[in-house]
Protein backbone atom coordinates (compact mmCIF):
# COMPACT_ATOMS: atom_id res chain seq x y z
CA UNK A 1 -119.62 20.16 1.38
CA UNK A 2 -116.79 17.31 1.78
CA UNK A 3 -116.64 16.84 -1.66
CA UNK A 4 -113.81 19.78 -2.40
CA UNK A 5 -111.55 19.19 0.11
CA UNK A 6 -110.77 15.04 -0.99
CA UNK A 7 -108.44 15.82 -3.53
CA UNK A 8 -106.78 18.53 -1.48
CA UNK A 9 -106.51 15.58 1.10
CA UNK A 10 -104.87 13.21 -1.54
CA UNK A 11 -102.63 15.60 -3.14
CA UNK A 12 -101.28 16.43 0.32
CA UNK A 13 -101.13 12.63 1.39
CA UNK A 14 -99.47 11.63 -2.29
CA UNK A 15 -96.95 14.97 -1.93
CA UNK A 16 -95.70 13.34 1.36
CA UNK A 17 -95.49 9.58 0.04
CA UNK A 18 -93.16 11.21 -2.79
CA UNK A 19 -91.02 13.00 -0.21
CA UNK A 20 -90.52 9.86 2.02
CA UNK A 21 -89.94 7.82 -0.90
CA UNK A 22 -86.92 10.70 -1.92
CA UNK A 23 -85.70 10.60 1.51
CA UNK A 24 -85.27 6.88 1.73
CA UNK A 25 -83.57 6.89 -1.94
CA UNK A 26 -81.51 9.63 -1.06
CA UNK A 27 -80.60 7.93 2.60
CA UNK A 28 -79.57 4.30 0.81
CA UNK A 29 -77.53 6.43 -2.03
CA UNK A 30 -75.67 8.18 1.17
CA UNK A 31 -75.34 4.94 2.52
CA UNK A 32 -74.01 3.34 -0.26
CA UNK A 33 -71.49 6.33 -0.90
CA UNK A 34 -70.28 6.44 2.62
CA UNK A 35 -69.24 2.26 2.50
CA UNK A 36 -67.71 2.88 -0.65
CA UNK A 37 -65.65 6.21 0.64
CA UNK A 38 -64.97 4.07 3.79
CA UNK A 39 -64.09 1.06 2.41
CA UNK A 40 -60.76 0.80 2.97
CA UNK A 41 -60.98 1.75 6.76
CA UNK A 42 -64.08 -0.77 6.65
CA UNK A 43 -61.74 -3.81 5.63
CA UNK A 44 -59.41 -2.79 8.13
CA UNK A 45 -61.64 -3.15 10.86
CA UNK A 46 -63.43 -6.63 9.44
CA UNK A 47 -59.27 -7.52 9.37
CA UNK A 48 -59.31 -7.12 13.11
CA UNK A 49 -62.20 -8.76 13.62
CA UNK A 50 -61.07 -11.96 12.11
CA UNK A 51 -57.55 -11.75 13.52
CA UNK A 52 -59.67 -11.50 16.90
CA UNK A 53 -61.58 -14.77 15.94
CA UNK A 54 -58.16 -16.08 15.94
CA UNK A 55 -57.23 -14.73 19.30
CA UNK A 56 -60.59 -15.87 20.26
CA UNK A 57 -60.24 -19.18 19.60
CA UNK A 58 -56.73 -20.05 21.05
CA UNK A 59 -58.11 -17.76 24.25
CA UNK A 60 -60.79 -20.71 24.41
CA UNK A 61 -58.77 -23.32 24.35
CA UNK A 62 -56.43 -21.68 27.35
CA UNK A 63 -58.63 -21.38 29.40
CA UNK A 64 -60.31 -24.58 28.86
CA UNK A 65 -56.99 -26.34 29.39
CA UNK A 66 -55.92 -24.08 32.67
CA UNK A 67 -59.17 -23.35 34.01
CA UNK A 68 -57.66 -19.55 34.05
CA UNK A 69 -59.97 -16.55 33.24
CA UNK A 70 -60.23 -14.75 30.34
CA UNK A 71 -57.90 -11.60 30.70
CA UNK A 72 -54.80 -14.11 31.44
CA UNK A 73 -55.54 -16.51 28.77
CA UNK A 74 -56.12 -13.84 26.35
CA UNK A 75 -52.63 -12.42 27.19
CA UNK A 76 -51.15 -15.89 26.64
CA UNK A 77 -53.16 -15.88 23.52
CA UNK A 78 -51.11 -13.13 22.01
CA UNK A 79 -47.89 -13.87 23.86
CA UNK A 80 -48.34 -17.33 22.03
CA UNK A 81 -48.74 -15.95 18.16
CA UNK A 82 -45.64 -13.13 18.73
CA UNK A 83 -43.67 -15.89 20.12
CA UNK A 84 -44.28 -18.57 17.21
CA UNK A 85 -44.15 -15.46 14.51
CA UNK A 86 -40.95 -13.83 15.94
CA UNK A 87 -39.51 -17.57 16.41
CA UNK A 88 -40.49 -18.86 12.88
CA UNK A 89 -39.09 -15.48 11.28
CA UNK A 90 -35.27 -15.96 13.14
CA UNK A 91 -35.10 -19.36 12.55
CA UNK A 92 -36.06 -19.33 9.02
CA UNK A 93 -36.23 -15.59 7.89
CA UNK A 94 -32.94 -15.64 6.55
CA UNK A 95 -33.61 -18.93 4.34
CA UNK A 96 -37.04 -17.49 2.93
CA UNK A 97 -35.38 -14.07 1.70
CA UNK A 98 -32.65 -16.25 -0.01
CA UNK A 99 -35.29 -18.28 -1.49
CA UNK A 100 -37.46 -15.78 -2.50
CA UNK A 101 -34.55 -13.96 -3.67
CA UNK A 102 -33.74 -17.11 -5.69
CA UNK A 103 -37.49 -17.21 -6.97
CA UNK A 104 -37.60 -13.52 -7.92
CA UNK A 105 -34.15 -14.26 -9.97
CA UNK A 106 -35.03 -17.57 -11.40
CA UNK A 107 -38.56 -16.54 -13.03
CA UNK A 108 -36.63 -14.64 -15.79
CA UNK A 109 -34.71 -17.58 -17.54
CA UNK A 110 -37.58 -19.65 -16.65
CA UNK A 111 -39.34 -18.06 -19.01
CA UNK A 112 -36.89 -18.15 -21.99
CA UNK A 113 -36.44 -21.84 -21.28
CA UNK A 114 -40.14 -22.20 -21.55
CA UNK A 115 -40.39 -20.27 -25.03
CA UNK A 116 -37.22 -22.36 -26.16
CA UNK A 117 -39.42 -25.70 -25.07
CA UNK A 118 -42.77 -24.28 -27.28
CA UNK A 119 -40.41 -23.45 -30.39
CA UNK A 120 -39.38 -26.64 -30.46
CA UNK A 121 -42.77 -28.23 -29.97
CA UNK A 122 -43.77 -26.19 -33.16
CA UNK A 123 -46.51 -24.15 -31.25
CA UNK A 124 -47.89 -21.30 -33.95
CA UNK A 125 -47.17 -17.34 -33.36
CA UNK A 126 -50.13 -16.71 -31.86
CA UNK A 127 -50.08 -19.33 -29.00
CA UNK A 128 -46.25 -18.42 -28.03
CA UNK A 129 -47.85 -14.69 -28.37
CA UNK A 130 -50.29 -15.40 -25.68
CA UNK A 131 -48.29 -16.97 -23.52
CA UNK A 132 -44.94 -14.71 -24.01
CA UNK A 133 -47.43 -11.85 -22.94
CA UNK A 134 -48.82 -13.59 -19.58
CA UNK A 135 -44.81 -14.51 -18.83
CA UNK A 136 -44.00 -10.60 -19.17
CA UNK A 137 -46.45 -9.98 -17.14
CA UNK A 138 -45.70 -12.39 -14.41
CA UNK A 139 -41.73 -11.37 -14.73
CA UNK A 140 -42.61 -7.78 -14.20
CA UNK A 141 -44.90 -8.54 -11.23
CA UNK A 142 -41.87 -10.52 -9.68
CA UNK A 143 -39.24 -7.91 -10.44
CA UNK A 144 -41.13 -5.17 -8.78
CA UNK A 145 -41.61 -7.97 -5.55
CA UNK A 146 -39.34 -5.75 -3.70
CA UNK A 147 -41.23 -2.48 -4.13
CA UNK A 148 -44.45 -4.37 -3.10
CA UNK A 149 -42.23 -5.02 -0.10
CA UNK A 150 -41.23 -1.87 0.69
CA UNK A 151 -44.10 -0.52 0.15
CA UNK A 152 -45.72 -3.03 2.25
CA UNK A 153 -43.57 -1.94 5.17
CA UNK A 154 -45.24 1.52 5.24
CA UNK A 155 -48.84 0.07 6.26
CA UNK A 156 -46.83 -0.54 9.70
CA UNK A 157 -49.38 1.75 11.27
CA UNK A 158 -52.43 0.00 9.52
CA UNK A 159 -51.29 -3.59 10.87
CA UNK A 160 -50.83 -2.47 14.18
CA UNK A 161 -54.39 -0.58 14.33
CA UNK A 162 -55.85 -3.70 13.36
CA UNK A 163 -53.57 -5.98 16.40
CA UNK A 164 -54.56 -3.76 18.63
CA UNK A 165 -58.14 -3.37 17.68
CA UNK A 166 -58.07 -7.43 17.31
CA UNK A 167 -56.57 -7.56 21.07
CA UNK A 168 -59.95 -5.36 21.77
CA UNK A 169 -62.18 -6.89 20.20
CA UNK A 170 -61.25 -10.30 21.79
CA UNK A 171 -60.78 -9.08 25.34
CA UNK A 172 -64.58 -8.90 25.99
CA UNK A 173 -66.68 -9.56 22.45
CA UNK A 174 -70.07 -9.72 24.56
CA UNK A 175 -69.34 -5.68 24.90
CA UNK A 176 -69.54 -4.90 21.15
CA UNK A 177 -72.13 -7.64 20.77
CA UNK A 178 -75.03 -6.25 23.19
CA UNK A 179 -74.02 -2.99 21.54
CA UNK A 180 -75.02 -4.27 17.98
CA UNK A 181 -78.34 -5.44 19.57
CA UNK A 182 -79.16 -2.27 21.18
CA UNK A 183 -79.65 -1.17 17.53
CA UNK A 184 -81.83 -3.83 17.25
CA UNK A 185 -85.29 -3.07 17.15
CA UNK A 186 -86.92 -5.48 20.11
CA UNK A 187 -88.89 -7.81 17.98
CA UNK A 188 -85.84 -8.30 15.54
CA UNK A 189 -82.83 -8.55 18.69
CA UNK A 190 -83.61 -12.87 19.04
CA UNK A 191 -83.23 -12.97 14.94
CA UNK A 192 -80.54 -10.50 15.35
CA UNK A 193 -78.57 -12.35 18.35
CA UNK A 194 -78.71 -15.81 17.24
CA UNK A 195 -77.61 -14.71 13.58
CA UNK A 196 -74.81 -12.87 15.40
CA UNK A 197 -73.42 -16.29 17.15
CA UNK A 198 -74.16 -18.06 13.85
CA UNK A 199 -71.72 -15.85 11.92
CA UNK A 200 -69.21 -15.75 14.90
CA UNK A 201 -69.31 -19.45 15.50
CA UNK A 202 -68.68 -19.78 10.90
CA UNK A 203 -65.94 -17.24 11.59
CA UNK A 204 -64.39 -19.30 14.43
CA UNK A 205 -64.32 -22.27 12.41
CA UNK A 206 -63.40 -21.27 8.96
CA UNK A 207 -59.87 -19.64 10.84
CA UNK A 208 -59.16 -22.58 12.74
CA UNK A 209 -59.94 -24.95 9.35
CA UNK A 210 -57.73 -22.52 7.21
CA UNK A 211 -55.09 -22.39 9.76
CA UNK A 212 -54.78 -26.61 9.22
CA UNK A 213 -55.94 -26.46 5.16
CA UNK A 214 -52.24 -23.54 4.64
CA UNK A 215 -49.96 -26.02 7.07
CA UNK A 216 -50.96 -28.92 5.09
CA UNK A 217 -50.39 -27.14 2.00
CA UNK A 218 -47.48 -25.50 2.46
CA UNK A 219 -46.02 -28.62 4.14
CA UNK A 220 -47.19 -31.50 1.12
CA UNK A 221 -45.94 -28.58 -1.92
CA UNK A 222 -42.55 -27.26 0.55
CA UNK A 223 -41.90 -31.47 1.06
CA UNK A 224 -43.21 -32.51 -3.03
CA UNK A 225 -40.94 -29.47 -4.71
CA UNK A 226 -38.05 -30.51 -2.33
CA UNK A 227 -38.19 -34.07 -3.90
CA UNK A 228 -38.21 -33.34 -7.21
CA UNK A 229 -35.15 -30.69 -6.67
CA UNK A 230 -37.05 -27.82 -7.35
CA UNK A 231 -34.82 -24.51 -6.58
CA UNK A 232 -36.33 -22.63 -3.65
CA UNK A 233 -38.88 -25.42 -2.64
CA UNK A 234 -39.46 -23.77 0.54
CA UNK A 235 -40.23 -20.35 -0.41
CA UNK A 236 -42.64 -22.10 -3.23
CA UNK A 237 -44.27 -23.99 -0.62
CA UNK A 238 -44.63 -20.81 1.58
CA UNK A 239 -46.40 -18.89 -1.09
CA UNK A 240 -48.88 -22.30 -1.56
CA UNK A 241 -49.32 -21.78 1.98
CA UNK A 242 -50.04 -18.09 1.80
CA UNK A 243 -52.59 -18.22 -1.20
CA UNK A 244 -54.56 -21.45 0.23
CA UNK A 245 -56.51 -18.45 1.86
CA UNK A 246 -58.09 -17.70 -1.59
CA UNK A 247 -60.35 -20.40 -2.72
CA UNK A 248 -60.15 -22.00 -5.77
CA UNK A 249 -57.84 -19.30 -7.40
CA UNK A 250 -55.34 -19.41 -4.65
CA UNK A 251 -53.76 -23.00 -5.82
CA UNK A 252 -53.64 -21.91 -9.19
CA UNK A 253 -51.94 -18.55 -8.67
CA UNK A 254 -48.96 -20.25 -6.66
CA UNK A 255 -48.80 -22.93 -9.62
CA UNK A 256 -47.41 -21.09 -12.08
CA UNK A 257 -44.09 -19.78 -10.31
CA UNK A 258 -43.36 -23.47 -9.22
CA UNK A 259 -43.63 -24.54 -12.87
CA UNK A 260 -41.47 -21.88 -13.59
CA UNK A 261 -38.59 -22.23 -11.73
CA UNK A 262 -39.54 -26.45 -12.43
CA UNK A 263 -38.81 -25.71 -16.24
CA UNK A 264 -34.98 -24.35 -15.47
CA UNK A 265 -34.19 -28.09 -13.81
CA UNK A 266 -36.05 -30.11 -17.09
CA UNK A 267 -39.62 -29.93 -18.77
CA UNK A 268 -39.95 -33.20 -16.77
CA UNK A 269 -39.75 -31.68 -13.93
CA UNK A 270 -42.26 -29.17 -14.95
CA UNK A 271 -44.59 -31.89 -15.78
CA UNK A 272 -44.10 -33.62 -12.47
CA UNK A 273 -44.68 -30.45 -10.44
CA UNK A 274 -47.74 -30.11 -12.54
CA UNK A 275 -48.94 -33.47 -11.36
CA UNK A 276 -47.88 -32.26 -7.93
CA UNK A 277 -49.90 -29.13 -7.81
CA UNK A 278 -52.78 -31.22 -9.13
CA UNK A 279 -52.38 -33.42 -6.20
CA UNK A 280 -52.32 -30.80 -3.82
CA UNK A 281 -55.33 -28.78 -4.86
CA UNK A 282 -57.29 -31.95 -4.87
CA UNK A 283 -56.72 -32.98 -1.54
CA UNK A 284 -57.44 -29.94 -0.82
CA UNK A 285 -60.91 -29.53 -2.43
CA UNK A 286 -61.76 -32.66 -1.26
CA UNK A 287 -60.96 -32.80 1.95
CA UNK A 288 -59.37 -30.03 3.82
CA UNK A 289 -61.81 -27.39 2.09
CA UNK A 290 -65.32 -29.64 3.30
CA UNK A 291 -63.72 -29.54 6.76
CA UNK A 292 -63.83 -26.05 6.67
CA UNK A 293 -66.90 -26.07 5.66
CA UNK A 294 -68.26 -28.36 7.77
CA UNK A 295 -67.18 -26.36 10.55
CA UNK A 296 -67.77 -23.35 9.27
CA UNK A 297 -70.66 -22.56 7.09
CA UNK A 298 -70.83 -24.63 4.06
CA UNK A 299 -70.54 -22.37 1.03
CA UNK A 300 -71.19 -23.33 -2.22
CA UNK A 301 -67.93 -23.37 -4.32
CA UNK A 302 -69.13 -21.31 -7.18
CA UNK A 303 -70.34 -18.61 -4.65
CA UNK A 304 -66.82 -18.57 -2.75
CA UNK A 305 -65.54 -18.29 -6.27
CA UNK A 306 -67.57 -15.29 -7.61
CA UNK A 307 -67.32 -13.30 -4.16
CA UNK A 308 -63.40 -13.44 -4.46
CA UNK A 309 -63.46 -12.03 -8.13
CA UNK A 310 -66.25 -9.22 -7.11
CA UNK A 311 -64.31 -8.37 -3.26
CA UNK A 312 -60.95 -8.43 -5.98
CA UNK A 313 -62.77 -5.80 -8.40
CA UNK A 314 -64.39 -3.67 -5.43
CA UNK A 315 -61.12 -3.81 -2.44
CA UNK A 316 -58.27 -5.00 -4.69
CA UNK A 317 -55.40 -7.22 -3.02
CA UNK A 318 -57.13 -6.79 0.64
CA UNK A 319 -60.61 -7.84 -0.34
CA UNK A 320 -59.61 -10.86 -2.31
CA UNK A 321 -57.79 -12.05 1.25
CA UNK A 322 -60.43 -11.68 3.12
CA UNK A 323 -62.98 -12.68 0.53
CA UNK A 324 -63.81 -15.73 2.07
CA UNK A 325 -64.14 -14.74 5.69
CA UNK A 326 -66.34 -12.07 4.75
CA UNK A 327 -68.57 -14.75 2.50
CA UNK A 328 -68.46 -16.87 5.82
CA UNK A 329 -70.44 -14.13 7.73
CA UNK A 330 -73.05 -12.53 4.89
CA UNK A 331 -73.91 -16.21 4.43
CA UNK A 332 -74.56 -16.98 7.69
CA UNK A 333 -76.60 -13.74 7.89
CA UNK A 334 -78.22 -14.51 5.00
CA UNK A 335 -79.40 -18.21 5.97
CA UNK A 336 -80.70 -16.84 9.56
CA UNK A 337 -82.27 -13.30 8.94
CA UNK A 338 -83.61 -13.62 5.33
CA UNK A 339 -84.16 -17.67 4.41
CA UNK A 340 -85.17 -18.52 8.10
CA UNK A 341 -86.81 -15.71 9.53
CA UNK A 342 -88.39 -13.34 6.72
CA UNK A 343 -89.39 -16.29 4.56
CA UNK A 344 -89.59 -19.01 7.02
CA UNK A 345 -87.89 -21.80 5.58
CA UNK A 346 -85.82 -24.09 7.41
CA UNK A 347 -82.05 -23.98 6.64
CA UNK A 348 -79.02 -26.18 8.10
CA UNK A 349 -76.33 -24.62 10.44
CA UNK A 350 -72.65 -25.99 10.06
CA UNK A 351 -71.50 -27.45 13.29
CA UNK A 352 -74.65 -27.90 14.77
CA UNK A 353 -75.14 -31.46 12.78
């Protein structure tokens, strides 16, 4: 008499695995659609979160050099980086407009002194082709410098969102932290915490290891272009600075305008800052970038490399800057919650050798 009502019993059971399965797909595909729609606003608030590892860390070292408590030191904190940007900016604002003025201006004959220095080196048509096409690119980029500028200026509003949400954030982090964990179902929260401190611990260090890797850079190209008479040597060594935040592609990128502006003093010159650049970038792969790492998480170099082309292809200019922060975090996730804890291998935490 049981016999009949079996298959009723697994059509009903196999109708309802089919609907859960089509909620779940339809959930991720909702998911995935709403961090792609929110992307933008997404980046904005990681942006504050590392700008509050920065406030974070200078908080720390207040209050471990006072003894005062957190509120004051944070205020400090912030008091500190206005005072150091407004004072950099009046003392040397009007010099780095000039410069970059004078690098914006230069890049043009640059680049008909360079084509004058391949004729006569007998390069074939299709080489100078290449080449002529990357330079028109590059001078068109640099004449529209000032509209990136301006239009720079109107994400005011964004910039001081994320200052603001920064100055939040770092005011009392344990807040939004035991909030994150609430989520947390109960047997996950001790993964969930101590992945949590891993990333914010590799987020800590990577900013204060970046912070040294740009000064050093900026200073050895601003002090190496100066030497060889470079024109605008400081606003060159600015931009090396600037761009040290994007691995391996950042050296590169601010390269080629210093070569540039190199070729209107002698092709010697070019050569030299060549050698100079070289220099630089392996100083800085060899020693300033494993001292990130080291306190930081230690990334491979092709995966920092990859993430900043797929963050440029998915965010644009804003996700290639804060391509390797974010890399900094998912791999310490990664290395807790799925190598450590789902498949229970043992993995090795930067800063904690």
């Amino acid at each position: 008499m049981t016999q009949p009502t079996k298959p009723h019993m697994d059509r009903r059971y196999s109708i309802g695995h089919i609907a859960a399965i089509t909620v779940a797909i339809v959930a991720i595909v909702g998911v995935a659609w709403l961090v792609i729609e929110l992307s933008h606003f997404l980046l904005l608030v990681f942006s504050a979160l590392v700008l509050a590892a920065v406030f974070d860390a200078i908080t720390r070292a207040i209050m471990k050099a006072t003894g005062l408590n957190r509120g004051p030191s944070l205020t400090l904190a912030v008091l500190l980086l206005l005072t150091v940007f407004v004072g950099a900016f009046g003392l040397f604002g009007t010099q780095m407009a000039g410069e970059f003025d004078t690098i914006r201006e230069s890049i043009p004959p640059a680049i008909e002194q360079l084509r004058e220095f391949l004729d006569r080196l007998g390069l074939d048509d299709s080489v100078r082709g290449l080449i002529d096409q990357g330079s028109g690119d590059l001078s068109r980029y640099a004449g529209q410098l000032g509209g990136y500028v301006l239009s720079a200026g109107s994400a005011l509003a964004n910039f001081i969102l994320v200052f603001v949400g920064a100055i939040f954030f770092a005011s009392d982090p344990s807040v939004y932290r035991r909030g994150l964990l609430l989520l947390m179902p109960h047997r996950a929260e001790e993964v969930a915490a101590t992945a949590l401190d891993d990333a914010s611990r590799g987020l800590r260090g990577w900013m204060v290891g970046q912070a040294v890797s740009s000064l050093v850079v900026a200073a050895l190209s601003w002090a190496g272009l100066a030497i060889l008479d470079v024109p605008a040597s400081g606003g060159l060594g600015l931009i090396a600075g600037l761009l040290d935040v994007i691995p391996m592609i950042g050296p590169v990128i601010a390269g080629v305008p210093a070569v540039l502006l190199a070729f209107t003093v002698s092709p010697a010159t070019a050569l030299w800052t060549v050698g100079l650049f070289l220099l630089v970038q392996q100083l800085q792969g060899n020693f300033l970038q494993p001292m990130i790492q080291k306190h930081a998480v230690d990334v491979p170099p092709a995966v920092l490399l990859f993430a900043v082309v797929a963050a440029g292809l998915l965010f644009g200019l804003l996700g290639v800057l804060l391509a390797a922060p974010l890399t900094v975090i998912v791999y310490a996730l990664v290395q807790r919650i799925y190598v450590q804890a789902l498949l229970g291998k043992s993995i090795r935490v930067a800063g904690h050798e």
